[in-house]
PDB file of N, CA and C in Angstrom:
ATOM      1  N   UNK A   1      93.843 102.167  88.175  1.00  0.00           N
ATOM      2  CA  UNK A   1      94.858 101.161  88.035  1.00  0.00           C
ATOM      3  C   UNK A   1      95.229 100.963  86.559  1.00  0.00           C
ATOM      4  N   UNK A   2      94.179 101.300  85.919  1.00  0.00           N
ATOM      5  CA  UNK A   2      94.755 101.166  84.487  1.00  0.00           C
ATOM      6  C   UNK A   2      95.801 102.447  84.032  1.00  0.00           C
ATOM      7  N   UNK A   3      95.590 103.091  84.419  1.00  0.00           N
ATOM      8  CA  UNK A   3      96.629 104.602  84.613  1.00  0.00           C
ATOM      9  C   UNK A   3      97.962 103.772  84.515  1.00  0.00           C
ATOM     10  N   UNK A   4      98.074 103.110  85.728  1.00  0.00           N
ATOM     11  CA  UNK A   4      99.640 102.347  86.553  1.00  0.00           C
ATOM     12  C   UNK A   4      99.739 101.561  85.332  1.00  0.00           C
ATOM     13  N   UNK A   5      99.462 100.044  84.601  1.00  0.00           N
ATOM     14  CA  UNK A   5      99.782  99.754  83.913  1.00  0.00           C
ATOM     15  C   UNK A   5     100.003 100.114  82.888  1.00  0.00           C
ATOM     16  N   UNK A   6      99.254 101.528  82.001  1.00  0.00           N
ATOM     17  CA  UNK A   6      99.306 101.542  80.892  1.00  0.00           C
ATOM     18  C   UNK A   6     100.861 102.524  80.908  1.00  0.00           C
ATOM     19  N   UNK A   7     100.922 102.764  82.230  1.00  0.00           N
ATOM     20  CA  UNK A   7     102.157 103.749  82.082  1.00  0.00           C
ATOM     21  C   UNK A   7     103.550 103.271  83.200  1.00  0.00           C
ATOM     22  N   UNK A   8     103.559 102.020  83.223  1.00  0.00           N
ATOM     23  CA  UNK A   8     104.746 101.211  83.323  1.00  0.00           C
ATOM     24  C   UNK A   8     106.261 101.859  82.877  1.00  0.00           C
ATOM     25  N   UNK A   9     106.046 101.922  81.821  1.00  0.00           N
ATOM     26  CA  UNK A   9     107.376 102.159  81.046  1.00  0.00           C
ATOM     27  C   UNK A   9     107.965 103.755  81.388  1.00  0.00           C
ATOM     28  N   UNK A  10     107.113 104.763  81.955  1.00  0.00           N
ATOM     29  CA  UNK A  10     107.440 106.125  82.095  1.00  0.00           C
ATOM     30  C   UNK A  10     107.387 106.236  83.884  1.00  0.00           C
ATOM     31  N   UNK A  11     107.378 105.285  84.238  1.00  0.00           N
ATOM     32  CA  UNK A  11     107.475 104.668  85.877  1.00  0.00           C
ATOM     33  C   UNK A  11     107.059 106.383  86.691  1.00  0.00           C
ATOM     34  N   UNK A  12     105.498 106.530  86.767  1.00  0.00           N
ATOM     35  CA  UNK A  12     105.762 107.743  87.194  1.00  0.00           C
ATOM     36  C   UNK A  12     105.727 107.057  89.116  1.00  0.00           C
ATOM     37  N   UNK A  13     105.506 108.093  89.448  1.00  0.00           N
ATOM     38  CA  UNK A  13     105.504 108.722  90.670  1.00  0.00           C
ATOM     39  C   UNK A  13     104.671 108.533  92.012  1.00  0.00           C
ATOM     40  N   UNK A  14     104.545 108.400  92.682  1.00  0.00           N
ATOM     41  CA  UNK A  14     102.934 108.594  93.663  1.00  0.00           C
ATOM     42  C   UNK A  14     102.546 109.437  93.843  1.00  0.00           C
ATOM     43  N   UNK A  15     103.329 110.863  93.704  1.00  0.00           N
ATOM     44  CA  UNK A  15     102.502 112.373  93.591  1.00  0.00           C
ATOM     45  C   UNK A  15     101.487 112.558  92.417  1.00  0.00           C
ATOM     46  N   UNK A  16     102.111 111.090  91.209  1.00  0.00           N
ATOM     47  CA  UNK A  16     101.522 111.841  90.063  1.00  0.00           C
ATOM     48  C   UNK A  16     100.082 111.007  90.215  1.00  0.00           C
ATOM     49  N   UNK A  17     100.061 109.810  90.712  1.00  0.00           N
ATOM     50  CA  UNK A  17      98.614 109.312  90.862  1.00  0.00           C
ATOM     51  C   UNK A  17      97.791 109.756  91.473  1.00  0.00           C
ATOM     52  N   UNK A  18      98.553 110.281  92.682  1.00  0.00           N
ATOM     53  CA  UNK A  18      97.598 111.192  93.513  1.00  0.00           C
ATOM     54  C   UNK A  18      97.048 112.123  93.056  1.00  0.00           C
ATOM     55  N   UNK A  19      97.797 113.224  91.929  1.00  0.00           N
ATOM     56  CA  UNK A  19      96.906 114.128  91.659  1.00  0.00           C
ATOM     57  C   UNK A  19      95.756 113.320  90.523  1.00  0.00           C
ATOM     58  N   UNK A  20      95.732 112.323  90.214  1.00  0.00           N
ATOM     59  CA  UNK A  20      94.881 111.490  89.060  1.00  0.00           C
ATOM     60  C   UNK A  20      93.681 111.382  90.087  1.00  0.00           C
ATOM     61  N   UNK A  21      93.786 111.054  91.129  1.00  0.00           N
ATOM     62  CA  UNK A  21      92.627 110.188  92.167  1.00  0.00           C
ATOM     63  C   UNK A  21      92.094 111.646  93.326  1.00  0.00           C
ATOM     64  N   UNK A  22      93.289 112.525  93.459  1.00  0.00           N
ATOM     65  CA  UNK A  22      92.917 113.384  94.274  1.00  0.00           C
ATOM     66  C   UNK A  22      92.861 113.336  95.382  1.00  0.00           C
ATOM     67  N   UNK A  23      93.773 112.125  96.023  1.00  0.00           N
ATOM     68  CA  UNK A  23      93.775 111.879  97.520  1.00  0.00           C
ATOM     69  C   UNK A  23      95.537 112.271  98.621  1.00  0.00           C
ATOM     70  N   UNK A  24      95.528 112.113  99.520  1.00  0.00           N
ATOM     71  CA  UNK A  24      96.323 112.506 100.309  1.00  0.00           C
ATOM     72  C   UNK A  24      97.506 111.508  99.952  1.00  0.00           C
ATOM     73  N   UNK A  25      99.044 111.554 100.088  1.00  0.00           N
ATOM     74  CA  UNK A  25     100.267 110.242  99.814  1.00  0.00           C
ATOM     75  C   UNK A  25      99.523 109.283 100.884  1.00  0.00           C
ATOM     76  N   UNK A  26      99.105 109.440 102.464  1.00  0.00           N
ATOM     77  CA  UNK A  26      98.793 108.825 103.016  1.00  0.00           C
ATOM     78  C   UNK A  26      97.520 107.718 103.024  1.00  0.00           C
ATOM     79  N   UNK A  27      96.458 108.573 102.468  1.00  0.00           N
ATOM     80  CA  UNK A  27      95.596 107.864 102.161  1.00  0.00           C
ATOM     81  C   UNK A  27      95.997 106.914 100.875  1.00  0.00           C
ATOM     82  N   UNK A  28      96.531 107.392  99.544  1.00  0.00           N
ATOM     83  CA  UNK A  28      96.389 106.760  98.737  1.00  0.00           C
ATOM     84  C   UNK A  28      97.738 105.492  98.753  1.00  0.00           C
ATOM     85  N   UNK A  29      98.124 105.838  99.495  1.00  0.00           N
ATOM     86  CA  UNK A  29      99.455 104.561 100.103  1.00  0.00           C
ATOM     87  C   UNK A  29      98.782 103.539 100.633  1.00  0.00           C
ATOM     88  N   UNK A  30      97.849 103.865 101.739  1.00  0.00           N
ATOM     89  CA  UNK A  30      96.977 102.797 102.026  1.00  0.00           C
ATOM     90  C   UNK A  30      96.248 102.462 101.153  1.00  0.00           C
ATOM     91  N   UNK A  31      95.393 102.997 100.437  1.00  0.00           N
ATOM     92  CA  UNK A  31      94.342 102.519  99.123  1.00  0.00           C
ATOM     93  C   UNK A  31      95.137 101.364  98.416  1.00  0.00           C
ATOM     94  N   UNK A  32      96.075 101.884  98.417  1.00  0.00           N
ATOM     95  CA  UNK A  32      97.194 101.085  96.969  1.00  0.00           C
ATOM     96  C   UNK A  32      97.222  99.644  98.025  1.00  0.00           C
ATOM     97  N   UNK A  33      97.817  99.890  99.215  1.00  0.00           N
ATOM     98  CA  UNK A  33      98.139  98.487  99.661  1.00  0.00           C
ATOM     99  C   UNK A  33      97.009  97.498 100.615  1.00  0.00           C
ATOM    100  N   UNK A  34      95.857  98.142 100.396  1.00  0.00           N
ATOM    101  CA  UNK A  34      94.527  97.468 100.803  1.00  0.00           C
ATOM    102  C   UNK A  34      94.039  96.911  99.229  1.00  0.00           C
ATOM    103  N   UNK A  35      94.377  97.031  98.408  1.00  0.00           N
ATOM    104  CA  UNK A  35      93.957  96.480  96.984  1.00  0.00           C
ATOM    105  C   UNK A  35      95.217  95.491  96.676  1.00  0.00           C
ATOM    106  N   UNK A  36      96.265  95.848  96.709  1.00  0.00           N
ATOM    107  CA  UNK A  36      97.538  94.938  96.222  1.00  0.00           C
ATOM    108  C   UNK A  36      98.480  94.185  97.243  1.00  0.00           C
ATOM    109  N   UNK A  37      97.914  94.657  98.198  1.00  0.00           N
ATOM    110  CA  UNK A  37      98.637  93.899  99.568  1.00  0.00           C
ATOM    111  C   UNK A  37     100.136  94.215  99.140  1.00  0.00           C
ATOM    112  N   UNK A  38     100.768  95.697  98.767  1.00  0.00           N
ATOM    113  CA  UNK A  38     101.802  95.885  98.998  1.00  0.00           C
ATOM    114  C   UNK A  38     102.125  97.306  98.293  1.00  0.00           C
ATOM    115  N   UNK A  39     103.103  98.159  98.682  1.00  0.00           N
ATOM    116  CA  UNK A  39     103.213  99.306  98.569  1.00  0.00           C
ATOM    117  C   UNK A  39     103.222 100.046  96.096  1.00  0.00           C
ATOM    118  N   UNK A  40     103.410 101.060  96.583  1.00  0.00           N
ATOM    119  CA  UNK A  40     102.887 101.291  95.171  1.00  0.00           C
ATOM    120  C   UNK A  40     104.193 101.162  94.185  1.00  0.00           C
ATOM    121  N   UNK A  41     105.653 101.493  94.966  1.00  0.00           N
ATOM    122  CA  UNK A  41     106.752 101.141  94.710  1.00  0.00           C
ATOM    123  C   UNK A  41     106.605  99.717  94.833  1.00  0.00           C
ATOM    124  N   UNK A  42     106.705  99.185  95.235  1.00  0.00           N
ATOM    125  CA  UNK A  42     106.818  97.184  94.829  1.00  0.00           C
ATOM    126  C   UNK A  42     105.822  96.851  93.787  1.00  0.00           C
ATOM    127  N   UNK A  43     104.674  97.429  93.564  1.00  0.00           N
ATOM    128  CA  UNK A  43     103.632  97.269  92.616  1.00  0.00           C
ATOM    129  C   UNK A  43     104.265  97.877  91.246  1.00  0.00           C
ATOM    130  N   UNK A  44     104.775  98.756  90.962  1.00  0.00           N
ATOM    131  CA  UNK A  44     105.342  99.232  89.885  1.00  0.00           C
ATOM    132  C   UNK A  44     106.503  98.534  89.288  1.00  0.00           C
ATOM    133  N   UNK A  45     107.316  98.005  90.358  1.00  0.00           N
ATOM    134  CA  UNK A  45     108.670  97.563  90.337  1.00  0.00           C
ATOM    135  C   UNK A  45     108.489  96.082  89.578  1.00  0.00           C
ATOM    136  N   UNK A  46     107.322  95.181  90.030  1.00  0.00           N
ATOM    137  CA  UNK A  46     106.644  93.556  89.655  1.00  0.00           C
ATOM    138  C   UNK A  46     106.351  94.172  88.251  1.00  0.00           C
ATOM    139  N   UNK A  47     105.704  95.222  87.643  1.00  0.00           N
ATOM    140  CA  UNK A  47     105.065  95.576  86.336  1.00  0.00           C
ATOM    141  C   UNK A  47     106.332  95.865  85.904  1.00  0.00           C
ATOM    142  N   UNK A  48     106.966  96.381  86.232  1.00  0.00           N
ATOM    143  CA  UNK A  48     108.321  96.671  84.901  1.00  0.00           C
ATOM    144  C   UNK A  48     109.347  95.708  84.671  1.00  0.00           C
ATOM    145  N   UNK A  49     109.470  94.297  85.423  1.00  0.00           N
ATOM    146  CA  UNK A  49     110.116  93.364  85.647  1.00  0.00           C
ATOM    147  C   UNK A  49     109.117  92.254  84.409  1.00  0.00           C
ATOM    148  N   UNK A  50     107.780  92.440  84.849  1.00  0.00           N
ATOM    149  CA  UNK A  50     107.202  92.091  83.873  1.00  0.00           C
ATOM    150  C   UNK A  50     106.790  91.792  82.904  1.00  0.00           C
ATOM    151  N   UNK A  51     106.855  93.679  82.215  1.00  0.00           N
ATOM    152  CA  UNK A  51     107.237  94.067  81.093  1.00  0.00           C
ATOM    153  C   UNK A  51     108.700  93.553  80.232  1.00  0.00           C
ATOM    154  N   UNK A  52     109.580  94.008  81.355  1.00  0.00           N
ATOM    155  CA  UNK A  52     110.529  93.952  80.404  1.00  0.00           C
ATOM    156  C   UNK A  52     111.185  92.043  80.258  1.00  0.00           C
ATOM    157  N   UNK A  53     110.317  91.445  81.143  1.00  0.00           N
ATOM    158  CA  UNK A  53     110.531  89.960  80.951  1.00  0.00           C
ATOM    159  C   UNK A  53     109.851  89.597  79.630  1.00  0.00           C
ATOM    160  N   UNK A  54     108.830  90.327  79.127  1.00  0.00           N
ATOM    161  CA  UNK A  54     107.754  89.840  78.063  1.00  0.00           C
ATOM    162  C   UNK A  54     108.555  90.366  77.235  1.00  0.00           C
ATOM    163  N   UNK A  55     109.515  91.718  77.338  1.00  0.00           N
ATOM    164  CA  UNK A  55     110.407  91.559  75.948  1.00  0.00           C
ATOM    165  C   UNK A  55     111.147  90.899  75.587  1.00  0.00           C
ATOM    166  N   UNK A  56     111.699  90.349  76.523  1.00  0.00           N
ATOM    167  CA  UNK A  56     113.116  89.223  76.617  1.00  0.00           C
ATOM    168  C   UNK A  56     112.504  88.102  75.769  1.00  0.00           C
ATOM    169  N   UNK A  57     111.245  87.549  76.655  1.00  0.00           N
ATOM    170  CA  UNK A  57     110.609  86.322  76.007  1.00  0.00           C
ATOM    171  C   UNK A  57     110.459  86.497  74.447  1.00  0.00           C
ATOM    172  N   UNK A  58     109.610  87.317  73.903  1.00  0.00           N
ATOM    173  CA  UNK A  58     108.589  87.237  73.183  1.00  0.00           C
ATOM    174  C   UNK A  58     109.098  88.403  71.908  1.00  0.00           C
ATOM    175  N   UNK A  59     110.021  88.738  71.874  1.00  0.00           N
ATOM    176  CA  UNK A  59     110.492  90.027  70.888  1.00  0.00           C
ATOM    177  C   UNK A  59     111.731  89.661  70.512  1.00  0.00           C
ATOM    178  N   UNK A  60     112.459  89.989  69.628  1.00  0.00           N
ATOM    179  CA  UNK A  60     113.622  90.390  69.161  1.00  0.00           C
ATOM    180  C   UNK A  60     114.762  91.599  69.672  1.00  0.00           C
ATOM    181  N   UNK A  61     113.986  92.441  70.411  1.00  0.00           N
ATOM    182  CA  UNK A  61     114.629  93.575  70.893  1.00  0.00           C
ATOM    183  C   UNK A  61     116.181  93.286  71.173  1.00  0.00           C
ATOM    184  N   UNK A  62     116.776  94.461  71.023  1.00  0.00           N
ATOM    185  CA  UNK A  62     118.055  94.101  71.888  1.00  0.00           C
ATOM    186  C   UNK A  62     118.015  94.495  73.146  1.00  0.00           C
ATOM    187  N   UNK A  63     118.491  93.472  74.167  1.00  0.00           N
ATOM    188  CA  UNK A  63     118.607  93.483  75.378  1.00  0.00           C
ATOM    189  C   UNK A  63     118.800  94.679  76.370  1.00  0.00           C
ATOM    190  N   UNK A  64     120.170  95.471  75.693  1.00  0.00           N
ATOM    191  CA  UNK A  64     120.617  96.746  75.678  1.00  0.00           C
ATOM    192  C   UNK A  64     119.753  97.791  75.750  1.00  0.00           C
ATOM    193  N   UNK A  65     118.347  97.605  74.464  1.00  0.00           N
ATOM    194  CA  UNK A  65     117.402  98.096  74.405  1.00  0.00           C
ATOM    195  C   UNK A  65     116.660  98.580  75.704  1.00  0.00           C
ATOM    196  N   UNK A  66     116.141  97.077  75.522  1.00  0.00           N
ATOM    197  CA  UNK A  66     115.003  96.743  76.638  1.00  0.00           C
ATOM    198  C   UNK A  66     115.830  97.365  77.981  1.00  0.00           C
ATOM    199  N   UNK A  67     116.872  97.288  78.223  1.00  0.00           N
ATOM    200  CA  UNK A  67     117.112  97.448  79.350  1.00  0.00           C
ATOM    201  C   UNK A  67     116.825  99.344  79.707  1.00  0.00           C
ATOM    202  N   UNK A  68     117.724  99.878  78.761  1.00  0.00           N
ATOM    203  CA  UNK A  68     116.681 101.797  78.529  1.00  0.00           C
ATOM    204  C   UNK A  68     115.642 101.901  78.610  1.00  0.00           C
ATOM    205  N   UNK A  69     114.778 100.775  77.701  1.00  0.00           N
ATOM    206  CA  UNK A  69     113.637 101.557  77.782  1.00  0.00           C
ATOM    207  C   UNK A  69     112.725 101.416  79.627  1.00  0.00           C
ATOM    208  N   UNK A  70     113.357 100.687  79.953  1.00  0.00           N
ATOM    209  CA  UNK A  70     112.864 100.005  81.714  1.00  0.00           C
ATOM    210  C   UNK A  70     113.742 100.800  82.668  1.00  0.00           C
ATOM    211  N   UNK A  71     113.964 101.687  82.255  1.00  0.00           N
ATOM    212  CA  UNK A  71     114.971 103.131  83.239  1.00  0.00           C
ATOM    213  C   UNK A  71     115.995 102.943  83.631  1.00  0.00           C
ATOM    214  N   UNK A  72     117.098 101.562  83.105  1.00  0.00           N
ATOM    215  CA  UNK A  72     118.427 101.312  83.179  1.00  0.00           C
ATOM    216  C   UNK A  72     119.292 102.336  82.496  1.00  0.00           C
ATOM    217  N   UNK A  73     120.377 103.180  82.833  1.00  0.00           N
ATOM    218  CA  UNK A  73     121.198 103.429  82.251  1.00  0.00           C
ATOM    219  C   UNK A  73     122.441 102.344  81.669  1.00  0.00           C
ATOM    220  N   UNK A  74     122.235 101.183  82.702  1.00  0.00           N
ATOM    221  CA  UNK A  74     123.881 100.698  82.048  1.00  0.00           C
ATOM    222  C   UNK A  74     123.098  99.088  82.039  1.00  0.00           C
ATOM    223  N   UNK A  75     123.295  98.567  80.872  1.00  0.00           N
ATOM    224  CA  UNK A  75     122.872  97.115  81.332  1.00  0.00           C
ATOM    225  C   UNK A  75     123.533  95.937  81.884  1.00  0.00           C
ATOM    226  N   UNK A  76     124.495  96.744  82.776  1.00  0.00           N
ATOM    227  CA  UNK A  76     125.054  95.840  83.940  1.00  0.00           C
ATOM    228  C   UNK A  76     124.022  95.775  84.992  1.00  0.00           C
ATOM    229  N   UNK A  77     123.340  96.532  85.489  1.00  0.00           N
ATOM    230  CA  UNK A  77     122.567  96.934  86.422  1.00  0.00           C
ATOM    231  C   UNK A  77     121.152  96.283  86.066  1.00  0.00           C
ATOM    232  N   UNK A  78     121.270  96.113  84.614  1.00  0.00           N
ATOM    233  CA  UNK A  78     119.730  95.708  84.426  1.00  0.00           C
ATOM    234  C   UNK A  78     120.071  93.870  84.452  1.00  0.00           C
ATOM    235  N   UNK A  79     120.810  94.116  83.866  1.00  0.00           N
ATOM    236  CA  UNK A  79     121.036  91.967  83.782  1.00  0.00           C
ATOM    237  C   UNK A  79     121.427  91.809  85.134  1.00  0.00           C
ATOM    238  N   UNK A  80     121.992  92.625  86.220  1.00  0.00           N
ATOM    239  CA  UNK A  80     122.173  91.802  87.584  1.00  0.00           C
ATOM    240  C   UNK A  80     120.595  91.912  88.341  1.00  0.00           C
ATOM    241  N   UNK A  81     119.959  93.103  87.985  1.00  0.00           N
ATOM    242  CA  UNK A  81     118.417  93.059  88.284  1.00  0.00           C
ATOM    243  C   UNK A  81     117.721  91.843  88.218  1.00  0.00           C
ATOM    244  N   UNK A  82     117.471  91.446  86.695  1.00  0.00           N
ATOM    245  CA  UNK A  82     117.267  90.278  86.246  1.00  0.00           C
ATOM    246  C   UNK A  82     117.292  88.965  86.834  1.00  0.00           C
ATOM    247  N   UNK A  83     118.746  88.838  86.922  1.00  0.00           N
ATOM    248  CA  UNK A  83     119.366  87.880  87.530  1.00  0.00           C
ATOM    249  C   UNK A  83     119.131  87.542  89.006  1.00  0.00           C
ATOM    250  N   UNK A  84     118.717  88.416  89.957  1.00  0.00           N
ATOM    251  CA  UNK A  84     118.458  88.619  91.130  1.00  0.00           C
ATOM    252  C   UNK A  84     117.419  87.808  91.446  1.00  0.00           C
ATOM    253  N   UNK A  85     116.459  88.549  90.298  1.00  0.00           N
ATOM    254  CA  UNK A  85     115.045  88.037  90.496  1.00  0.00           C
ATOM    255  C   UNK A  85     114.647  87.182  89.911  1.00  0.00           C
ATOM    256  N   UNK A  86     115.270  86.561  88.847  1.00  0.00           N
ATOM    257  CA  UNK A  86     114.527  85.422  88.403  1.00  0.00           C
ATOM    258  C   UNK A  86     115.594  84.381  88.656  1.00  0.00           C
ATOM    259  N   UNK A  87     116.734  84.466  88.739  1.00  0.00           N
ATOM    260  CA  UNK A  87     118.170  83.234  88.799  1.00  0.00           C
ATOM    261  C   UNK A  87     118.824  82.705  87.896  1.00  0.00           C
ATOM    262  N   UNK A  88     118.662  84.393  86.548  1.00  0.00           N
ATOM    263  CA  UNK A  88     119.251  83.620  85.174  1.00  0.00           C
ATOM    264  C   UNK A  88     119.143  85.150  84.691  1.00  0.00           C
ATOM    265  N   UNK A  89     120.785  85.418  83.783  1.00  0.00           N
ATOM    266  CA  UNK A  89     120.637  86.506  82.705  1.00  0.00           C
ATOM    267  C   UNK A  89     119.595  86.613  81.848  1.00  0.00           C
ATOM    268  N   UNK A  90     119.410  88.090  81.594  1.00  0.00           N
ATOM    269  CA  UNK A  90     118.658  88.087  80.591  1.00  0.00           C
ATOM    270  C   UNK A  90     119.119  87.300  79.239  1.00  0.00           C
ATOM    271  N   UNK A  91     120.209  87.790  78.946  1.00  0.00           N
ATOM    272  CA  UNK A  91     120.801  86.463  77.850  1.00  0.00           C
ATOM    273  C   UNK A  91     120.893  85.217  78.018  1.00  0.00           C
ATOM    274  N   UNK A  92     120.369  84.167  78.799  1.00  0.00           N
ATOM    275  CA  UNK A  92     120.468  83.415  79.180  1.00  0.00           C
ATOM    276  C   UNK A  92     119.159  82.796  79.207  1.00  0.00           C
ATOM    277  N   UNK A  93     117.768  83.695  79.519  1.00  0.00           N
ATOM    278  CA  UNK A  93     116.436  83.804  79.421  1.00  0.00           C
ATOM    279  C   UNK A  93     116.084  83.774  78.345  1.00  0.00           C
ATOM    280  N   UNK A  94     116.922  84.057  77.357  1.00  0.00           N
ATOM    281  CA  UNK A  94     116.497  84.367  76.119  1.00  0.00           C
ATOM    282  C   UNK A  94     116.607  83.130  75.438  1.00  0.00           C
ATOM    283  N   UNK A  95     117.593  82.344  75.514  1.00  0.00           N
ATOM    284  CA  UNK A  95     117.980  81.432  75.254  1.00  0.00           C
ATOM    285  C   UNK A  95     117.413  80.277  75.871  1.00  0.00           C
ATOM    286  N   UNK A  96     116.788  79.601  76.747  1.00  0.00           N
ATOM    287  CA  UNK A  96     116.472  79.492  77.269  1.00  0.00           C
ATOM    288  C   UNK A  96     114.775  78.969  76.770  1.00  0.00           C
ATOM    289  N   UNK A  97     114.299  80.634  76.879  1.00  0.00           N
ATOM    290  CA  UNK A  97     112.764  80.230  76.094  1.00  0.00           C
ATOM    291  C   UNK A  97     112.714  79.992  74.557  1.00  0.00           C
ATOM    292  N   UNK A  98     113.630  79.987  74.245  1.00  0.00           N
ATOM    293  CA  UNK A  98     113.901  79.548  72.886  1.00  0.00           C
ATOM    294  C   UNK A  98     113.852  78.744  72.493  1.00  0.00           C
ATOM    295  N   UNK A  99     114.367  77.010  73.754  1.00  0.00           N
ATOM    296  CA  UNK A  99     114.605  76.133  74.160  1.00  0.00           C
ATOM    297  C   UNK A  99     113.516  75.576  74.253  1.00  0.00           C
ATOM    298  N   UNK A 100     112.203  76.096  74.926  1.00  0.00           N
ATOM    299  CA  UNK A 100     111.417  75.336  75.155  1.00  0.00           C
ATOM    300  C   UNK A 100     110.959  75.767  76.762  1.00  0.00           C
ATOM    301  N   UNK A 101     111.979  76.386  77.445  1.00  0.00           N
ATOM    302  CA  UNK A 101     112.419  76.561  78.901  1.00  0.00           C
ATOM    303  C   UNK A 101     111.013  77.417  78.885  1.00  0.00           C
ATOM    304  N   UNK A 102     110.043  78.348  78.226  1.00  0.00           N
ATOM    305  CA  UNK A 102     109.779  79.535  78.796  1.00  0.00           C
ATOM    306  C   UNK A 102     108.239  79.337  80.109  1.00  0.00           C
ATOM    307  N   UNK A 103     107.844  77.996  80.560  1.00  0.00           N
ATOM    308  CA  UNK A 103     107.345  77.776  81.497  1.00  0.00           C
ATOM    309  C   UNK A 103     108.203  78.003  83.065  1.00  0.00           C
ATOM    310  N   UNK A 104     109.460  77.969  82.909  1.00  0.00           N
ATOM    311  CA  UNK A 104     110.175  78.258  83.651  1.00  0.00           C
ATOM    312  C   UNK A 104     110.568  80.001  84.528  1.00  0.00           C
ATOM    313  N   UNK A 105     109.897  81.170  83.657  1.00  0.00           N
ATOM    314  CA  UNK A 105     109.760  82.330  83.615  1.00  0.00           C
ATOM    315  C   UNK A 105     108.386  83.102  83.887  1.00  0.00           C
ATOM    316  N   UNK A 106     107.234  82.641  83.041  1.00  0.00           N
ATOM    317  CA  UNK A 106     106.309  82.853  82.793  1.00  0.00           C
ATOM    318  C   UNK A 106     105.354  82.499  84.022  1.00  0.00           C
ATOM    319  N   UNK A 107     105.084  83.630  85.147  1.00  0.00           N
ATOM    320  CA  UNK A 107     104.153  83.285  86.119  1.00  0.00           C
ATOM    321  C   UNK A 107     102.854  83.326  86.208  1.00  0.00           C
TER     322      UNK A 107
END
């Protein structure tokens, strides 16, 4: 599992863990969701939402940035992501914890 987090940002694969652990997609699909109570795609997907929320918060980055480096090509797609899931632009988040707001984000 430390594999999965430390490599968030290069969002690999489930073939590629599998060959790390050496088990079957089937077996290790179940492994994954008998430990996380949910598939390895939704587990990856919470870590890079994560991530790239802790840049928003806590960095200077540009948004634009952050949004590439989290496998967005266009950051329309990444701020409606955003927005989906938490109920506020990333520019808006930003602003926001700036404010004082960032208990409002921070789970």
């Amino acid at each position: 599992m430390k594999f999965m987090i430390e490599n968030t940002l290069s969002y690999p694969k489930s073939k590629d863990f599998r060959k790390i652990v050496a088990s079957s997609k089937q077996l290790f699909e179940m492994k994954v969701k008998s430990v996380f109570n949910r598939s390895l795609k939704s587990f990856c997907d919470e870590l890079k939402f994560k991530n790239a929320m802790y840049e928003i918060c806590f960095t200077q980055k540009n948004i634009s940035d952050i949004s590439y480096d989290h496998g967005y090509s266009e950051l329309s797609s990444f701020s409606r992501s955003i927005k989906a899931r938490y109920g506020y632009s990333p520019r808006n988040i930003r602003k926001m914890t700036k404010g004082g707001f960032l208990h409002l984000f921070i789970q």
